[in-house]
Protein backbone atom coordinates (compact mmCIF):
# COMPACT_ATOMS: atom_id res chain seq x y z
CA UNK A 1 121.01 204.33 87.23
CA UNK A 2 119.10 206.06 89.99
CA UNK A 3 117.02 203.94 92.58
CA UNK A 4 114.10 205.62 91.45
CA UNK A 5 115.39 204.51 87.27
CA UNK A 6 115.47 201.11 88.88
CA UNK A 7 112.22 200.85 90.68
CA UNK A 8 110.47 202.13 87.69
CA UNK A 9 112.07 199.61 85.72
CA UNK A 10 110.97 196.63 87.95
CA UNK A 11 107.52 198.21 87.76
CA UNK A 12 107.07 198.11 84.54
CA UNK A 13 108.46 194.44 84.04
CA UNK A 14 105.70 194.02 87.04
CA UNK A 15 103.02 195.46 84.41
CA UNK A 16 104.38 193.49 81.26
CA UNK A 17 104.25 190.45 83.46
CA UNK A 18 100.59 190.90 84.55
CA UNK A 19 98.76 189.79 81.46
CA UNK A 20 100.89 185.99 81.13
CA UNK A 21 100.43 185.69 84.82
CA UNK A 22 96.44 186.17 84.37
CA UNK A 23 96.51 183.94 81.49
CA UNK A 24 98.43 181.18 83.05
CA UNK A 25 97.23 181.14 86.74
CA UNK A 26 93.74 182.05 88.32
CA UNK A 27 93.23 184.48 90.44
CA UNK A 28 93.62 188.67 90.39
CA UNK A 29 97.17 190.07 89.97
CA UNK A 30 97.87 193.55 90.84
CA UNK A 31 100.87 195.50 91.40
CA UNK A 32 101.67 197.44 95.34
CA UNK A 33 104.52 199.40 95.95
CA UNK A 34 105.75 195.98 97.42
CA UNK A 35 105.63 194.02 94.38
CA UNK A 36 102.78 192.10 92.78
CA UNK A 37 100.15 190.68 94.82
CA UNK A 38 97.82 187.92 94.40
CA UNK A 39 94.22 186.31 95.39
CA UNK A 40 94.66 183.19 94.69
CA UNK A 41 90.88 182.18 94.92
CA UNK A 42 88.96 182.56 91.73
CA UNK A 43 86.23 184.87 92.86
CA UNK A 44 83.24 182.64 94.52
CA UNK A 45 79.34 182.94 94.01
CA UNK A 46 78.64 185.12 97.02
CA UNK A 47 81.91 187.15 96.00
CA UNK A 48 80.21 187.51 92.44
CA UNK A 49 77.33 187.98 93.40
CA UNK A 50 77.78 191.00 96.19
CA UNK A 51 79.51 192.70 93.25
CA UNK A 52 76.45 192.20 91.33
CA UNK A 53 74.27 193.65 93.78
CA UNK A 54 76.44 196.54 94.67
CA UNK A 55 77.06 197.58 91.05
CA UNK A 56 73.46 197.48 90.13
CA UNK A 57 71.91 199.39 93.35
CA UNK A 58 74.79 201.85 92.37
CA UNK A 59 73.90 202.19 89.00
CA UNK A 60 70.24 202.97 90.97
CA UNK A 61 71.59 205.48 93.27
CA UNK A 62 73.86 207.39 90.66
CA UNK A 63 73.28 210.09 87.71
CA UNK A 64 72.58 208.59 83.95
CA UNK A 65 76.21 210.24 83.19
CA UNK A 66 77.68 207.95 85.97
CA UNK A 67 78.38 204.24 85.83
CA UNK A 68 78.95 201.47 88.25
CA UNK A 69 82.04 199.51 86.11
CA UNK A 70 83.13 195.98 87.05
CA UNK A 71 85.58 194.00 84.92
CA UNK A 72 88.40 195.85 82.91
CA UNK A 73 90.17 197.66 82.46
CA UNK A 74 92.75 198.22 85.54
CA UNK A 75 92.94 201.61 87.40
CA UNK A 76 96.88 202.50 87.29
CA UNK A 77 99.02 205.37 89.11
CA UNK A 78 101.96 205.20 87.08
CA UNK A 79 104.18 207.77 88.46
CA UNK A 80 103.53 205.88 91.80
CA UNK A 81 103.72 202.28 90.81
CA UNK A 82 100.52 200.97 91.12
CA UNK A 83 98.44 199.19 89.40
CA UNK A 84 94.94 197.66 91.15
CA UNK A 85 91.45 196.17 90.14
CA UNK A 86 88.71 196.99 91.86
CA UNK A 87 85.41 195.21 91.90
CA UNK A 88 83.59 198.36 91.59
CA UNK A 89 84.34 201.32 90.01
CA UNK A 90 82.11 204.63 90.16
CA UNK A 91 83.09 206.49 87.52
CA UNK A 92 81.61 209.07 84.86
CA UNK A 93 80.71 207.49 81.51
CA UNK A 94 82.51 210.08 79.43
CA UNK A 95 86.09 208.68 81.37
CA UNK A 96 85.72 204.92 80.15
CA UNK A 97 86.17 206.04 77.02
CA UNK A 98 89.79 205.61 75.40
CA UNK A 99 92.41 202.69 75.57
CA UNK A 100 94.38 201.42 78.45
CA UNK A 101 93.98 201.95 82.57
CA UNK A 102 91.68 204.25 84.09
CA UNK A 103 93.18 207.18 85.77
CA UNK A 104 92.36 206.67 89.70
CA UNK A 105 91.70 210.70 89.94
CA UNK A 106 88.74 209.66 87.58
CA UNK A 107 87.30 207.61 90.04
CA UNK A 108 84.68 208.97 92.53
CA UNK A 109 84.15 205.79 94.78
CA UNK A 110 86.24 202.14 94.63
CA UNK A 111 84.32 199.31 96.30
CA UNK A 112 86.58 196.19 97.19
CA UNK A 113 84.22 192.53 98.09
CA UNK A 114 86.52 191.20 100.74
CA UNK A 115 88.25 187.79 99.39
CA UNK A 116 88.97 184.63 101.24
CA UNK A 117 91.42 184.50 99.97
CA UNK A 118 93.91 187.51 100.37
CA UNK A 119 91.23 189.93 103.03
CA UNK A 120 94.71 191.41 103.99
CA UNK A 121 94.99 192.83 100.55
CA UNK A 122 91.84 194.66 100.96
CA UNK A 123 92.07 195.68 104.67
CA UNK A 124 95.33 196.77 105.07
CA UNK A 125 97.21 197.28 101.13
CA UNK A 126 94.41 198.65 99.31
CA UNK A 127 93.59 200.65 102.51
CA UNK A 128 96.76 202.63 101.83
CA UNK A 129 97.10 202.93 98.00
CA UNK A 130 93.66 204.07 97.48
CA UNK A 131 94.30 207.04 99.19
CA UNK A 132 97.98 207.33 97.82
CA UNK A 133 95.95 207.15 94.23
CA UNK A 134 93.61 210.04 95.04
CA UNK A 135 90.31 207.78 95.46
CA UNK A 136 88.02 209.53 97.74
CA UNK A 137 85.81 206.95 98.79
CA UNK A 138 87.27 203.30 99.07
CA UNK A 139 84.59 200.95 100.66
CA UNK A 140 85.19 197.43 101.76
CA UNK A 141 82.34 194.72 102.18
CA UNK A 142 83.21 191.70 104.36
CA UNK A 143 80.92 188.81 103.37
CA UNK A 144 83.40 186.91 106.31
CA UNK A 145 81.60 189.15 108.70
CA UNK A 146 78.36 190.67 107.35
CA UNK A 147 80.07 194.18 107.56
CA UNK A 148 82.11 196.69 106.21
CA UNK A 149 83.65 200.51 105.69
CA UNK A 150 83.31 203.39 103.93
CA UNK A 151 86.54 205.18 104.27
CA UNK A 152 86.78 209.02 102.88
CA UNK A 153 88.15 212.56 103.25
CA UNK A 154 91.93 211.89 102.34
CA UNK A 155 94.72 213.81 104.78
CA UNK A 156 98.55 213.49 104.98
CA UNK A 157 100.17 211.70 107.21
CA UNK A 158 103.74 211.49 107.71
CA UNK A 159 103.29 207.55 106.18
CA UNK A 160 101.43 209.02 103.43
CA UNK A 161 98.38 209.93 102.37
CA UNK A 162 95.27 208.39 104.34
CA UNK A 163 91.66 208.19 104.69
CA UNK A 164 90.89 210.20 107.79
CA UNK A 165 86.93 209.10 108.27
CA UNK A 166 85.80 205.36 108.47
CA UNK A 167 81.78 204.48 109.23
CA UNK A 168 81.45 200.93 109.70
CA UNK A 169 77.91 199.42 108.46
CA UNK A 170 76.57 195.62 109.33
CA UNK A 171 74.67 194.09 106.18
CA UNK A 172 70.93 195.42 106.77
CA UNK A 173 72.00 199.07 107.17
CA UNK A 174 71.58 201.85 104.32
CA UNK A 175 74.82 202.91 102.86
CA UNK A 176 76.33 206.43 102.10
CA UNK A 177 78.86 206.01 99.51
CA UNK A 178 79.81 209.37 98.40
CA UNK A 179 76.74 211.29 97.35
CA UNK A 180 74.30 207.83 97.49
CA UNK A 181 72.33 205.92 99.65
CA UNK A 182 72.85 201.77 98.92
CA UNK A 183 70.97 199.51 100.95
CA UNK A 184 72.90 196.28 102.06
CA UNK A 185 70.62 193.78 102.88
CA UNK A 186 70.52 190.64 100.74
CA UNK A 187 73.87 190.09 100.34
CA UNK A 188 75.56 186.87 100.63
CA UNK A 189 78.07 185.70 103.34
CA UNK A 190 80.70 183.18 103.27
CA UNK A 191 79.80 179.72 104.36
């Protein structure tokens, strides 16, 4: 068996493991090209909340054929090994349809609520799969720090692929995610 045959074996044992692991321990489980990850924290009211706002001033900002998804289901790059949940999902209407993952090249924008967690996931893993997945826009809100990214316009690198612009925002400012305009005041920070 090739290393690649075994790799994408212990992937998907990774992927049949996911759902017992959800059922038996809180948190968010998703798979890396290092293994499976973790957030230990069961999301928190200001977590829950910022992914409230975000999704509904989306859902303000966007077409009628677009949607702002939370929840499930999971947005999976097979071929590449990697499995992920974002918070926020914009994505057209008419791809949520059908059974299993999303396809990431579906999504138009992926919007990650920093946890308390695990921020390393979202600053530094999910910071190089999302490109690797073909997201365009991956933006990060920090309720630690009142701020956050947009990161777009993927490139190569010889790591990989990578997002080649970042704009940094402080809550208060007006957002460009993509082809909309989000404001970001009123959202809750960490205690």
């Amino acid at each position: 068996m090739s290393d690649e045959q075994r790799d994408f074996e212990a992937y998907l044992a990774m992927r049949e493991l996911l759902p017992r692991l959800d059922a038996a321990i809180p948190g968010k489980w998703e798979i890396t090209k290092e293994g499976i990850t973790h957030d230990a924290a069961t999301p928190n009211g200001p977590h829950e909340l910022t992914v409230l706002r975000i999704r509904k001033r989306l859902e303000q900002a966007t077409p009628n054929n677009l949607v702002a998804h939370t929840g499930v289901p999971d947005v999976e790059d097979e071929p590449k090994q990697i499995l992920r949940r974002p918070d926020v999902m914009v994505i057209a209407e008419a791809d949520t349809e059908g059974e299993g993952a999303f396809d990431p090249r579906s999504l138009l924008a992926a919007i990650e609520v920093v946890s308390i967690s695990n921020p390393e996931n979202d600053w530094v893993s999910k910071m190089r799969d999302y490109p690797a997945m073909g997201i365009p826009v991956y933006v990060i809100v920090d309720p630690r720090t009142g701020s956050g990214s947009v990161l777009t316009d993927i490139h190569t690198t010889p790591t990989g692929p990578r997002y080649a612009t970042r704009k940094d925002f402080v809550y208060g400012e007006t957002v460009t995610i993509a082809d909309w305009t989000i404001p970001t005041d009123n959202l809750p920070r960490y205690a």
